[in-house]
N, C-alpha and C. Protein backbone atom coordinates (compact mmCIF):
# COMPACT_ATOMS: atom_id res chain seq x y z
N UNK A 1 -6.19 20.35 11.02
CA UNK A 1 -6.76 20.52 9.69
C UNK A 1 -5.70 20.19 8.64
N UNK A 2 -5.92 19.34 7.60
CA UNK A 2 -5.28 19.22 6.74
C UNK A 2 -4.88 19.92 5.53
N UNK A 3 -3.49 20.08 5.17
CA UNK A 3 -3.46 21.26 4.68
C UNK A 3 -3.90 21.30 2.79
N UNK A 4 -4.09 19.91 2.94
CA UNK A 4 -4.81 19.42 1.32
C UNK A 4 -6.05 20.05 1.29
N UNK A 5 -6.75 20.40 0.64
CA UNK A 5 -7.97 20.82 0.26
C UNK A 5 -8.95 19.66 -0.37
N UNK A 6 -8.21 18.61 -1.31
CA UNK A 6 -8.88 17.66 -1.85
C UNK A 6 -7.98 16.56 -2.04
N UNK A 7 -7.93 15.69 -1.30
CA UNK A 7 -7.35 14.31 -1.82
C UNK A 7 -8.25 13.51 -2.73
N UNK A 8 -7.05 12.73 -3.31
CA UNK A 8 -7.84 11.59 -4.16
C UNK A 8 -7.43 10.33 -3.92
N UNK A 9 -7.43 9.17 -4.74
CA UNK A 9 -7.44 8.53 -4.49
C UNK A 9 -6.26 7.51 -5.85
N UNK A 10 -5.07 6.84 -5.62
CA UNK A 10 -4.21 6.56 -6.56
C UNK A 10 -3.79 5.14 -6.55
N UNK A 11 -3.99 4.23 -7.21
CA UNK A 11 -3.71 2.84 -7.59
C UNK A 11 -2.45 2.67 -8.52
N UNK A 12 -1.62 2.29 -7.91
CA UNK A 12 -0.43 1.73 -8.72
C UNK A 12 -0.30 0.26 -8.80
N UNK A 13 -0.79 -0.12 -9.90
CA UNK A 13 -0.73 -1.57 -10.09
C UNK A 13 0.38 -1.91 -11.16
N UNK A 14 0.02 -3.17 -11.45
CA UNK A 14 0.94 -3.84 -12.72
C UNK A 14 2.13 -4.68 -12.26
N UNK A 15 2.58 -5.48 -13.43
CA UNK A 15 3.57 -6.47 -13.14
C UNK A 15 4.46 -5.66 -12.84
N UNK A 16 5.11 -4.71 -13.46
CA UNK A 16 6.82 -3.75 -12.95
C UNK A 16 6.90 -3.59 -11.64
N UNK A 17 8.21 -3.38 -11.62
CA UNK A 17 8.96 -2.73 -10.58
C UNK A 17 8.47 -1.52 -10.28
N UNK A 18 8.37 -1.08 -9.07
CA UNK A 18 8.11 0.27 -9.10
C UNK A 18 7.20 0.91 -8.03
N UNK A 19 6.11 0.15 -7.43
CA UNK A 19 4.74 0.39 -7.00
C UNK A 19 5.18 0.92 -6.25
N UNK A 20 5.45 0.15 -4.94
CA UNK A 20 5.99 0.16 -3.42
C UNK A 20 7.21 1.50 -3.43
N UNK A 21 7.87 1.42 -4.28
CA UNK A 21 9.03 2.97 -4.58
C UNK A 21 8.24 3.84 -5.00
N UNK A 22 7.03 3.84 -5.71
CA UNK A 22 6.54 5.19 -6.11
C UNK A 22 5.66 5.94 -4.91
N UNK A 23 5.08 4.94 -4.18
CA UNK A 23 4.34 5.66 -3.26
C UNK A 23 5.23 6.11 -1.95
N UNK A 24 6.16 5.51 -1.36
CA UNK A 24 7.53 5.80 -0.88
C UNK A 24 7.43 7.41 -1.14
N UNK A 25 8.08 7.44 -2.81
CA UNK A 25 8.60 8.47 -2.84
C UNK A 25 7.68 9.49 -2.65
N UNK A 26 6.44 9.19 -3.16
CA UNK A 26 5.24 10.44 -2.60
C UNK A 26 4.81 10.43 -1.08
N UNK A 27 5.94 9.17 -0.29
CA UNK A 27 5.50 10.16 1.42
C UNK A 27 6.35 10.82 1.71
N UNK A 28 7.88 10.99 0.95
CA UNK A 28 8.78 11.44 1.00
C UNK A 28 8.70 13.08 0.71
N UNK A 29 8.14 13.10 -0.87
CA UNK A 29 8.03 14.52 -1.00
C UNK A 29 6.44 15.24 -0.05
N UNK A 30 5.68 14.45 0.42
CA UNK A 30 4.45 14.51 1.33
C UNK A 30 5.51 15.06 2.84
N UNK A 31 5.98 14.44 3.28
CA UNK A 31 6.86 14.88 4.31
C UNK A 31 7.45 16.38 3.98
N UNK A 32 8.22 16.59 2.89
CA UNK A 32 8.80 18.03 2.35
C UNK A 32 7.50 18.63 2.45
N UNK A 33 6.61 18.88 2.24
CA UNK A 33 5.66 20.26 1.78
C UNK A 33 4.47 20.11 3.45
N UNK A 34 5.27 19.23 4.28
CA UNK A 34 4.68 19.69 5.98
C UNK A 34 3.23 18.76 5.61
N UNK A 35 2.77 17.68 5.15
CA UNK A 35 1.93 16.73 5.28
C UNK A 35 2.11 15.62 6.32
N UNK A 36 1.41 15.10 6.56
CA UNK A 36 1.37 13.89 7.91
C UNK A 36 1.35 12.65 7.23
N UNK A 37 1.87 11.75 6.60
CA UNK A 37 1.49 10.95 5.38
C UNK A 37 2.15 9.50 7.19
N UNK A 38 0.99 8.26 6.79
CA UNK A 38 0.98 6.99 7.32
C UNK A 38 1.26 5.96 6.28
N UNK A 39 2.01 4.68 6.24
CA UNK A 39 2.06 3.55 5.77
C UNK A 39 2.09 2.62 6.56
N UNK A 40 1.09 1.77 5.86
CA UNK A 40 0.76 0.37 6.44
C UNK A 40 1.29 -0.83 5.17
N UNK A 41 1.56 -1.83 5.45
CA UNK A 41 1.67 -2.57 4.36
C UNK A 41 1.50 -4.18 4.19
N UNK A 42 0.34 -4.41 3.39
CA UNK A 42 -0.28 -5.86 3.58
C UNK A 42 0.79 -6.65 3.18
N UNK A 43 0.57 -8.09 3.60
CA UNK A 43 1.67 -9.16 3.05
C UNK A 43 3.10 -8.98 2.65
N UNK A 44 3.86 -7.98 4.11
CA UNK A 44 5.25 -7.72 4.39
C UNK A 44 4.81 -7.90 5.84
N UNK A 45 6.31 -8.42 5.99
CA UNK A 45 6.68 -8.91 7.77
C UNK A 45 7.76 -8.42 8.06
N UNK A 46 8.86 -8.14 7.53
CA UNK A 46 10.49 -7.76 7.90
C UNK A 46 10.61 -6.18 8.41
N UNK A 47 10.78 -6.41 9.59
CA UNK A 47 11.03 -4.52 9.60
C UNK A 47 12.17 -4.26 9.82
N UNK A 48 13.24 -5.17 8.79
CA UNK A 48 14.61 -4.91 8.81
C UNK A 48 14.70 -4.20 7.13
N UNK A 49 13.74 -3.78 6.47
CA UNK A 49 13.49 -3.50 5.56
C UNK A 49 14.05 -2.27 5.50
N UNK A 50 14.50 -1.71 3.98
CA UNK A 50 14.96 -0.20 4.48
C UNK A 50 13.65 0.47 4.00
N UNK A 51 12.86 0.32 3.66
CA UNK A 51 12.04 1.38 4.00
C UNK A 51 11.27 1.56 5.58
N UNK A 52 11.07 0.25 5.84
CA UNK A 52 10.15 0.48 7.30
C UNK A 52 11.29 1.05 8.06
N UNK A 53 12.77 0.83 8.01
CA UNK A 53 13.41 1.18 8.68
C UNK A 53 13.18 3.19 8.87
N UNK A 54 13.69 3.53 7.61
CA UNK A 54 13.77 5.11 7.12
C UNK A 54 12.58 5.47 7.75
N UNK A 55 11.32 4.36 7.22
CA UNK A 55 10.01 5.46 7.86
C UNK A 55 10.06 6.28 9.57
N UNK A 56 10.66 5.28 9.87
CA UNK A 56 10.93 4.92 11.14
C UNK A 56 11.63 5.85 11.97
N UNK A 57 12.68 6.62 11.50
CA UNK A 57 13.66 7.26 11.54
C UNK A 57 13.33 8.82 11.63
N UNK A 58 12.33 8.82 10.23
CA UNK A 58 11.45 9.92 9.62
C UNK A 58 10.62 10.30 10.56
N UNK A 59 10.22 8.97 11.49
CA UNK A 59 8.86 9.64 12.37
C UNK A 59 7.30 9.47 11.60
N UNK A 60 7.27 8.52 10.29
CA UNK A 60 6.38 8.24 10.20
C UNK A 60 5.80 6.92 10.43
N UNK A 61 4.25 6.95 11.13
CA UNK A 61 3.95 5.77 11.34
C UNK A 61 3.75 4.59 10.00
N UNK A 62 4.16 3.47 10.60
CA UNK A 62 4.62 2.33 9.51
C UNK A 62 4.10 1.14 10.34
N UNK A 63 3.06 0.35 9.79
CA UNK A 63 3.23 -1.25 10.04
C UNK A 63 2.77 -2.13 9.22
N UNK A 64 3.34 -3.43 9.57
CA UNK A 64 3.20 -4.41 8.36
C UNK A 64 2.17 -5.24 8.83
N UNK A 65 1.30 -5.58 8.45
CA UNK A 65 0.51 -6.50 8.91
C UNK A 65 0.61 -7.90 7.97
N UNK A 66 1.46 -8.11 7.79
CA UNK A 66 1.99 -9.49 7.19
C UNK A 66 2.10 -10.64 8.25
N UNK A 67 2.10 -11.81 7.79
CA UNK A 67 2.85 -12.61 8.20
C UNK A 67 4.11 -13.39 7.63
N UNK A 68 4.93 -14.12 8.31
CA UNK A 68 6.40 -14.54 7.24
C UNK A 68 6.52 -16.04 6.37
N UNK A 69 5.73 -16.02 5.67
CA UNK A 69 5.16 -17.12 4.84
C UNK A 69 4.41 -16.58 3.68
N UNK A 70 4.28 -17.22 2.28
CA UNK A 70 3.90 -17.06 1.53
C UNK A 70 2.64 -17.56 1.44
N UNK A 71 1.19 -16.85 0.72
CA UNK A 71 0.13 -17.68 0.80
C UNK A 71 -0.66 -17.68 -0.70
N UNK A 72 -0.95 -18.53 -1.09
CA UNK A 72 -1.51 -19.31 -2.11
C UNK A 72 -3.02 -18.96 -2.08
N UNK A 73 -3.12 -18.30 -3.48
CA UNK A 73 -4.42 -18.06 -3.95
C UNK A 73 -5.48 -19.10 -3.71
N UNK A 74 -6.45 -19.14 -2.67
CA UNK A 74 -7.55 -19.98 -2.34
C UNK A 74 -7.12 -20.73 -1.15
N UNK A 75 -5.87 -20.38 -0.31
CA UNK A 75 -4.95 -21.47 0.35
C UNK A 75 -4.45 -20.74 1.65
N UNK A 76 -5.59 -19.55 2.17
CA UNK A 76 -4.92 -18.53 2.88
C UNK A 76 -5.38 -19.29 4.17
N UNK A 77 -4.70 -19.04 5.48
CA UNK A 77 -5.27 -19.54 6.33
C UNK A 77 -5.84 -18.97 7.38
N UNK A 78 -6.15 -19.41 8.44
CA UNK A 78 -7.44 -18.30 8.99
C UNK A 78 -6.61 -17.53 9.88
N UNK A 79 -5.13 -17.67 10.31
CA UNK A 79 -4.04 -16.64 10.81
C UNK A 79 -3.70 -15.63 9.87
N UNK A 80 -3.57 -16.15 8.51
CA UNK A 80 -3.65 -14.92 7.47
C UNK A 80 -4.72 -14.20 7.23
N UNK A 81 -5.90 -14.89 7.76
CA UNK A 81 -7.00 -13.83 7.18
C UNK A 81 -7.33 -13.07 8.48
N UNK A 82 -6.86 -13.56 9.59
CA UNK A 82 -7.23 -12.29 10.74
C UNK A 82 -6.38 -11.37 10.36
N UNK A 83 -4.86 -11.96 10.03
CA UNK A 83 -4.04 -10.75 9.69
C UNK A 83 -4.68 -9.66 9.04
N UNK A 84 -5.09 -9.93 8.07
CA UNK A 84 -5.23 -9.20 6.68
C UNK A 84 -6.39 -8.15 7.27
N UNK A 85 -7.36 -8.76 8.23
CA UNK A 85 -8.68 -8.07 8.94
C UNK A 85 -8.15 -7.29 9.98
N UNK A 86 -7.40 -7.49 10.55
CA UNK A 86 -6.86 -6.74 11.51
C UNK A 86 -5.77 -5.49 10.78
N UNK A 87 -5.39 -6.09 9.65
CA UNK A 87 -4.47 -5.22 9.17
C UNK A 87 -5.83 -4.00 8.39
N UNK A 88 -6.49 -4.58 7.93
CA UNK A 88 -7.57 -3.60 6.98
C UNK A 88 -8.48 -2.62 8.04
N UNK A 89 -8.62 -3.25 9.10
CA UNK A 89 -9.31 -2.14 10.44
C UNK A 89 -8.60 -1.10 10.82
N UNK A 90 -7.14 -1.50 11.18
CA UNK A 90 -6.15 -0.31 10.99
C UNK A 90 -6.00 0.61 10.01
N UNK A 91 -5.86 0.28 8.79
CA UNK A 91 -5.91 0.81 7.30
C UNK A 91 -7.38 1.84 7.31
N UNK A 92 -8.29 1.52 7.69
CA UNK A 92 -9.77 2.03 7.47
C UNK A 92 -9.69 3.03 8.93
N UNK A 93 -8.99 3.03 9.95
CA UNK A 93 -8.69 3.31 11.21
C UNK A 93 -7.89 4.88 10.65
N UNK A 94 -6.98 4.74 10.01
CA UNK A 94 -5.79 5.87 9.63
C UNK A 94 -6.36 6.72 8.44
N UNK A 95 -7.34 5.79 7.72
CA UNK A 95 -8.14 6.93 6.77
C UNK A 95 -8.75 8.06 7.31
N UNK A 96 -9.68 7.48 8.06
CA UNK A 96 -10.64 7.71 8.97
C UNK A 96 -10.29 9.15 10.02
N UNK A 97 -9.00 8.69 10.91
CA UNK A 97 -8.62 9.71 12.25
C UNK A 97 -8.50 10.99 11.51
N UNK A 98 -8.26 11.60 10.96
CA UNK A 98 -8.03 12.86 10.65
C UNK A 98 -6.85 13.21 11.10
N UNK A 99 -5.90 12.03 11.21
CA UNK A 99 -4.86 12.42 11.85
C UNK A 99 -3.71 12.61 10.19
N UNK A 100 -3.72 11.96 9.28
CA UNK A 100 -3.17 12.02 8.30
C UNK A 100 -3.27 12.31 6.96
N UNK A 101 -2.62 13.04 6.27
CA UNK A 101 -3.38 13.89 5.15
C UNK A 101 -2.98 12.61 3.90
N UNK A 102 -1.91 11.96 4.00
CA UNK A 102 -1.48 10.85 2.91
C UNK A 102 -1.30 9.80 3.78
N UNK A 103 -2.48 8.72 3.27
CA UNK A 103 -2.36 7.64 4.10
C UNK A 103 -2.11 6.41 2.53
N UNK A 104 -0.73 5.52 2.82
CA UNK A 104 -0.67 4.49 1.45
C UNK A 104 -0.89 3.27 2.23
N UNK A 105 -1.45 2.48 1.54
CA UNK A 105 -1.59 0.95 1.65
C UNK A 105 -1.11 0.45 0.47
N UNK A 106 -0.23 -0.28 1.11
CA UNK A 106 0.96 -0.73 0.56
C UNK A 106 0.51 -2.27 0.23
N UNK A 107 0.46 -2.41 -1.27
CA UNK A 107 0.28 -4.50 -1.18
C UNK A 107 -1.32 -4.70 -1.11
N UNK A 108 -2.20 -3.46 -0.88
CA UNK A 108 -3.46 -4.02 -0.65
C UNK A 108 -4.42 -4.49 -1.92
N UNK A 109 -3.56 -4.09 -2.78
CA UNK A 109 -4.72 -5.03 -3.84
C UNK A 109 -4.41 -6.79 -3.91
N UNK A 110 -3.22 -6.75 -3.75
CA UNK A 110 -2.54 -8.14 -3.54
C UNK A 110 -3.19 -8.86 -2.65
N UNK A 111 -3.34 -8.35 -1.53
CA UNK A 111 -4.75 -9.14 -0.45
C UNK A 111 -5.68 -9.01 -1.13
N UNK A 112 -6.37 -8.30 -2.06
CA UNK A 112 -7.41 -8.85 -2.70
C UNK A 112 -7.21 -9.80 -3.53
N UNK A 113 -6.48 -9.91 -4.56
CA UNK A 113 -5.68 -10.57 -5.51
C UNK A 113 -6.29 -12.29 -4.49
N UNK A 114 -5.49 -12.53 -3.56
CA UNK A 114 -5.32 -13.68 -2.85
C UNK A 114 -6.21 -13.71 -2.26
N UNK A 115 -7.43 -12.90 -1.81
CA UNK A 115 -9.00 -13.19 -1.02
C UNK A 115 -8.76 -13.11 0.13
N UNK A 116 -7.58 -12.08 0.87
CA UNK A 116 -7.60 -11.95 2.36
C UNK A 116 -8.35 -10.86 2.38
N UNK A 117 -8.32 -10.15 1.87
CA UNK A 117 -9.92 -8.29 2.03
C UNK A 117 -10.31 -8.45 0.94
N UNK A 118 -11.36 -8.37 1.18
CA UNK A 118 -12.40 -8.18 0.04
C UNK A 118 -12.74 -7.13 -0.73
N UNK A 119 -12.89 -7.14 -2.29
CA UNK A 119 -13.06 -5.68 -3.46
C UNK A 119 -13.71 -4.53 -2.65
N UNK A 120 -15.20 -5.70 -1.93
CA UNK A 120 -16.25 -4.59 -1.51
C UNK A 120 -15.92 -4.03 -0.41
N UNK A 121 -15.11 -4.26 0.29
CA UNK A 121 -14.73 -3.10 1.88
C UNK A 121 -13.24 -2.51 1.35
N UNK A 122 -12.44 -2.92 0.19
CA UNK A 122 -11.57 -1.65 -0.46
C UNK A 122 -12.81 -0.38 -0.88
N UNK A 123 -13.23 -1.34 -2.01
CA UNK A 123 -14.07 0.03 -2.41
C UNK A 123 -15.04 0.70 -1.49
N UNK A 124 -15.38 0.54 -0.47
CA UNK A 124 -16.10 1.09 0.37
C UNK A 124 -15.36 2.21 0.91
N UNK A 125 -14.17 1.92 1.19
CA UNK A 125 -13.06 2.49 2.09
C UNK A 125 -12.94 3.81 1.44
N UNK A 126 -12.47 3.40 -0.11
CA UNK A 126 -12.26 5.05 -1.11
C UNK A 126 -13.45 5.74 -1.02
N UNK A 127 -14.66 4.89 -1.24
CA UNK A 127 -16.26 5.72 -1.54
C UNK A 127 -16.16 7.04 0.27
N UNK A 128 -15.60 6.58 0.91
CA UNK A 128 -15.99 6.92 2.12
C UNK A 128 -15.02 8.07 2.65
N UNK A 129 -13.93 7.65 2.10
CA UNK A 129 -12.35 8.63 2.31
C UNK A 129 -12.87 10.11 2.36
N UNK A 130 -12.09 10.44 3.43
CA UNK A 130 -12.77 11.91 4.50
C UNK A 130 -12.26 12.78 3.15
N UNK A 131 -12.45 13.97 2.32
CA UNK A 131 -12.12 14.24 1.44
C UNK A 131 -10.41 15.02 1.25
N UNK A 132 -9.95 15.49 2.56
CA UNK A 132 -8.85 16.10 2.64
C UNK A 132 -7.56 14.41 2.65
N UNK A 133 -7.61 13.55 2.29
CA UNK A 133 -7.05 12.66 3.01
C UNK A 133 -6.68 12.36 1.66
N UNK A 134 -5.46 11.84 1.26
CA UNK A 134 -5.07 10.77 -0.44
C UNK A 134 -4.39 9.64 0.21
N UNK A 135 -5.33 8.66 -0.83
CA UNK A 135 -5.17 7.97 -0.30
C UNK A 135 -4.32 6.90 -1.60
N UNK A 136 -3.41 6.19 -1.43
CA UNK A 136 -2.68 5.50 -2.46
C UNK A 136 -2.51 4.13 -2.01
N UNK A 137 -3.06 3.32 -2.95
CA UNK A 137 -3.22 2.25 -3.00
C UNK A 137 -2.45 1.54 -4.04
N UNK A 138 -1.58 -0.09 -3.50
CA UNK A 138 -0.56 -0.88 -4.73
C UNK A 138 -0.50 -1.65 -4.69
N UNK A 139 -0.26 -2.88 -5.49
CA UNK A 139 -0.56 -4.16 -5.71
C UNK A 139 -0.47 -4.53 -7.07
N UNK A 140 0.04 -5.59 -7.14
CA UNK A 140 -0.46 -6.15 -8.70
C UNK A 140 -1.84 -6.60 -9.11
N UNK A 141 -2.33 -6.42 -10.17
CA UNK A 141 -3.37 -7.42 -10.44
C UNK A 141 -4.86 -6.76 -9.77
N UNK A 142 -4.90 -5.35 -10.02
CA UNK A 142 -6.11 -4.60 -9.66
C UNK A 142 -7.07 -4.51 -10.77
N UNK A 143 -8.07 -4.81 -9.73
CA UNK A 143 -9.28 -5.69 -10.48
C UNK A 143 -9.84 -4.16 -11.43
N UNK A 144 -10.77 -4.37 -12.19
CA UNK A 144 -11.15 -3.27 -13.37
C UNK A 144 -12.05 -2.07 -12.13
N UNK A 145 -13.12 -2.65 -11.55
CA UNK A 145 -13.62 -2.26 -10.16
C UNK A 145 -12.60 -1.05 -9.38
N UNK A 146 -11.50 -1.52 -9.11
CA UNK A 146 -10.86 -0.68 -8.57
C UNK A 146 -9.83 0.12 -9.59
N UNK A 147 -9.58 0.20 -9.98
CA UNK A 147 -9.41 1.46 -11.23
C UNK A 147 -10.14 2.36 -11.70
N UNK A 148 -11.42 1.39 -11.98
CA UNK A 148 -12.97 2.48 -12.20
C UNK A 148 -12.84 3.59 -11.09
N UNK A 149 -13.21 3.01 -10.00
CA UNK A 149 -13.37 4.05 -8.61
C UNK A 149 -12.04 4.92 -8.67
N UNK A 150 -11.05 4.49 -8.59
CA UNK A 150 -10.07 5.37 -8.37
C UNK A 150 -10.03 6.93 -9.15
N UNK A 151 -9.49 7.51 -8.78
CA UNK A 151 -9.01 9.14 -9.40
C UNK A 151 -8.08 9.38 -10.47
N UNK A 152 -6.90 8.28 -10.09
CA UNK A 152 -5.22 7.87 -10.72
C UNK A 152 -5.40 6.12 -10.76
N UNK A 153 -5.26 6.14 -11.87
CA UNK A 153 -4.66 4.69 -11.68
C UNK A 153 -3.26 4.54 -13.02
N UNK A 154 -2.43 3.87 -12.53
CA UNK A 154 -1.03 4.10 -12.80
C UNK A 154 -0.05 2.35 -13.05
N UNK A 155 -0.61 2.12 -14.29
CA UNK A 155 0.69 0.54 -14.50
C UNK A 155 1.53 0.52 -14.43
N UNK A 156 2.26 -0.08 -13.90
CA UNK A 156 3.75 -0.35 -13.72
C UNK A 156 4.34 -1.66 -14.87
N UNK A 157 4.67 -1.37 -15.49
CA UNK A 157 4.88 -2.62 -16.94
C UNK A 157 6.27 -3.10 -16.81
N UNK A 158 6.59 -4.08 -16.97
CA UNK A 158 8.09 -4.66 -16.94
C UNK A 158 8.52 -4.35 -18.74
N UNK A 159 9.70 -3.45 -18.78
CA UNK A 159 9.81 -3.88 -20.22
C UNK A 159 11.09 -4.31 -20.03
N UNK A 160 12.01 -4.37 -18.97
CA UNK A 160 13.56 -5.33 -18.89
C UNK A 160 13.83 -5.40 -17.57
N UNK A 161 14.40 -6.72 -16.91
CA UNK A 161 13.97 -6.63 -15.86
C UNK A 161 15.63 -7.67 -15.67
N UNK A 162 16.39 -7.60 -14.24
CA UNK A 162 17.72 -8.15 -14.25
C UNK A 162 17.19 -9.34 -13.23
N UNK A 163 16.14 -9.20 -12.95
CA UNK A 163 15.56 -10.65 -12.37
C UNK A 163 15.90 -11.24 -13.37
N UNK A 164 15.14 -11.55 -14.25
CA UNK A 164 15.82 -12.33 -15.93
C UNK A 164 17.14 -12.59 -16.03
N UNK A 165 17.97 -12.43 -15.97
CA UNK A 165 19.38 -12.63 -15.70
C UNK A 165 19.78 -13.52 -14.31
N UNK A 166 19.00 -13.53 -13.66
CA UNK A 166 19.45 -14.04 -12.23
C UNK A 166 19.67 -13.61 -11.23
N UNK A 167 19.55 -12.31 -11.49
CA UNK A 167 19.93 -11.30 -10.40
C UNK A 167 18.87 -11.16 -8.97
N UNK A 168 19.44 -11.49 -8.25
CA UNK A 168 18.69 -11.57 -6.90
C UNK A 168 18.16 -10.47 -5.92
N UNK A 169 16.83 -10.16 -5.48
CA UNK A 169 16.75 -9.14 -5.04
C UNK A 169 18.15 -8.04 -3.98
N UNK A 170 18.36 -7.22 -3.86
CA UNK A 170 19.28 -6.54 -3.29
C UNK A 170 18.89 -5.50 -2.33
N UNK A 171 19.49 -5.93 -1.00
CA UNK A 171 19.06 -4.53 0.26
C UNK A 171 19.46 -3.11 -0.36
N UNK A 172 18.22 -2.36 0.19
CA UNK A 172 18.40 -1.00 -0.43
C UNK A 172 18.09 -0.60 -1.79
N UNK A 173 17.68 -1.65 -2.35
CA UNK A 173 17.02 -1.51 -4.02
C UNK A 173 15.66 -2.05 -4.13
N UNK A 174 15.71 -3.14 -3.84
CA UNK A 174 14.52 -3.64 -4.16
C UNK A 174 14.00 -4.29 -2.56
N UNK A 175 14.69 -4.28 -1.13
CA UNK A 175 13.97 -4.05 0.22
C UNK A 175 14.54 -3.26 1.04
């Protein structure tokens, strides 16, 4: 039994920095207060990553259902879109078991964004979410649809950013 009484449901979108670290940090403090929290994460492949690593470490379940290539809006191919289906059955799989009280999908609006899962089996997924379960969802570029439904929805805005400068992503900050 889960020791939540009511989960909801939380979208962190927007151009900023931030998404993928904010929900992190809520399996982190989810871990402190004796919750079962799962991450999955669409369109990542590296599990030299430090977070998949830490999850890892932590004992929480983590997988990426990415592949290691970039894919182009309208340009996905049908290895990316089993991915993305196979990755979203799992995702709908971990809502579902009653095995986890914080389950995040990590990147999944971004597969919508790019047309590997579709609006209508996200939003199905929240309409359906067992009620003890929160569920957090991130991505850029979340459609109005999924904000409506949501409980939280949360922008992430760039207002200075050292990408601009040249600065290149860095292990342990930004993977």
């Amino acid at each position: 039994m889960s020791p939540l009484n009511e989960g909801f449901v939380q979208v962190y979108t927007g151009d900023g920095k931030g998404k993928t670290t904010a929900a992190l940090g809520l399996v982190l403090r989810a871990l402190g207060q004796g919750l079962r929290p799962a991450v999955l994460q669409f369109m990542k492949s590296d599990p030299s990553w430090g977070e998949i690593v830490t999850l890892r470490k932590l004992g929480v379940p983590v997988r990426q259902c990415g592949l290691d290539h970039w894919v182009l809006k309208g340009e996905a191919s049908a290895e990316d879109l089993a991915a993305a289906a196979a990755g979203f059955d799992e995702a709908r799989g971990l809502v579902e078991s009653g095995q986890y009280d914080l389950v995040v999908l990590d990147e999944l609006v971004t597969a919508v964004f790019f047309e590997l899962v579709s609006l209508d089996r996200v939003l199905a997924l929240m309409a359906l979410k067992p009620a003890a379960v929160e569920l957090v969802i991130t991505g850029r570029r979340a459609p109005d649809e999924l904000i409506a439904a949501a409980d939280l929805a949360t922008e992430m805005r760039p207002l200075k950013h050292y990408y601009d400068a040249g600065v290149e992503a860095r292990p342990g900050i930004e993977f």
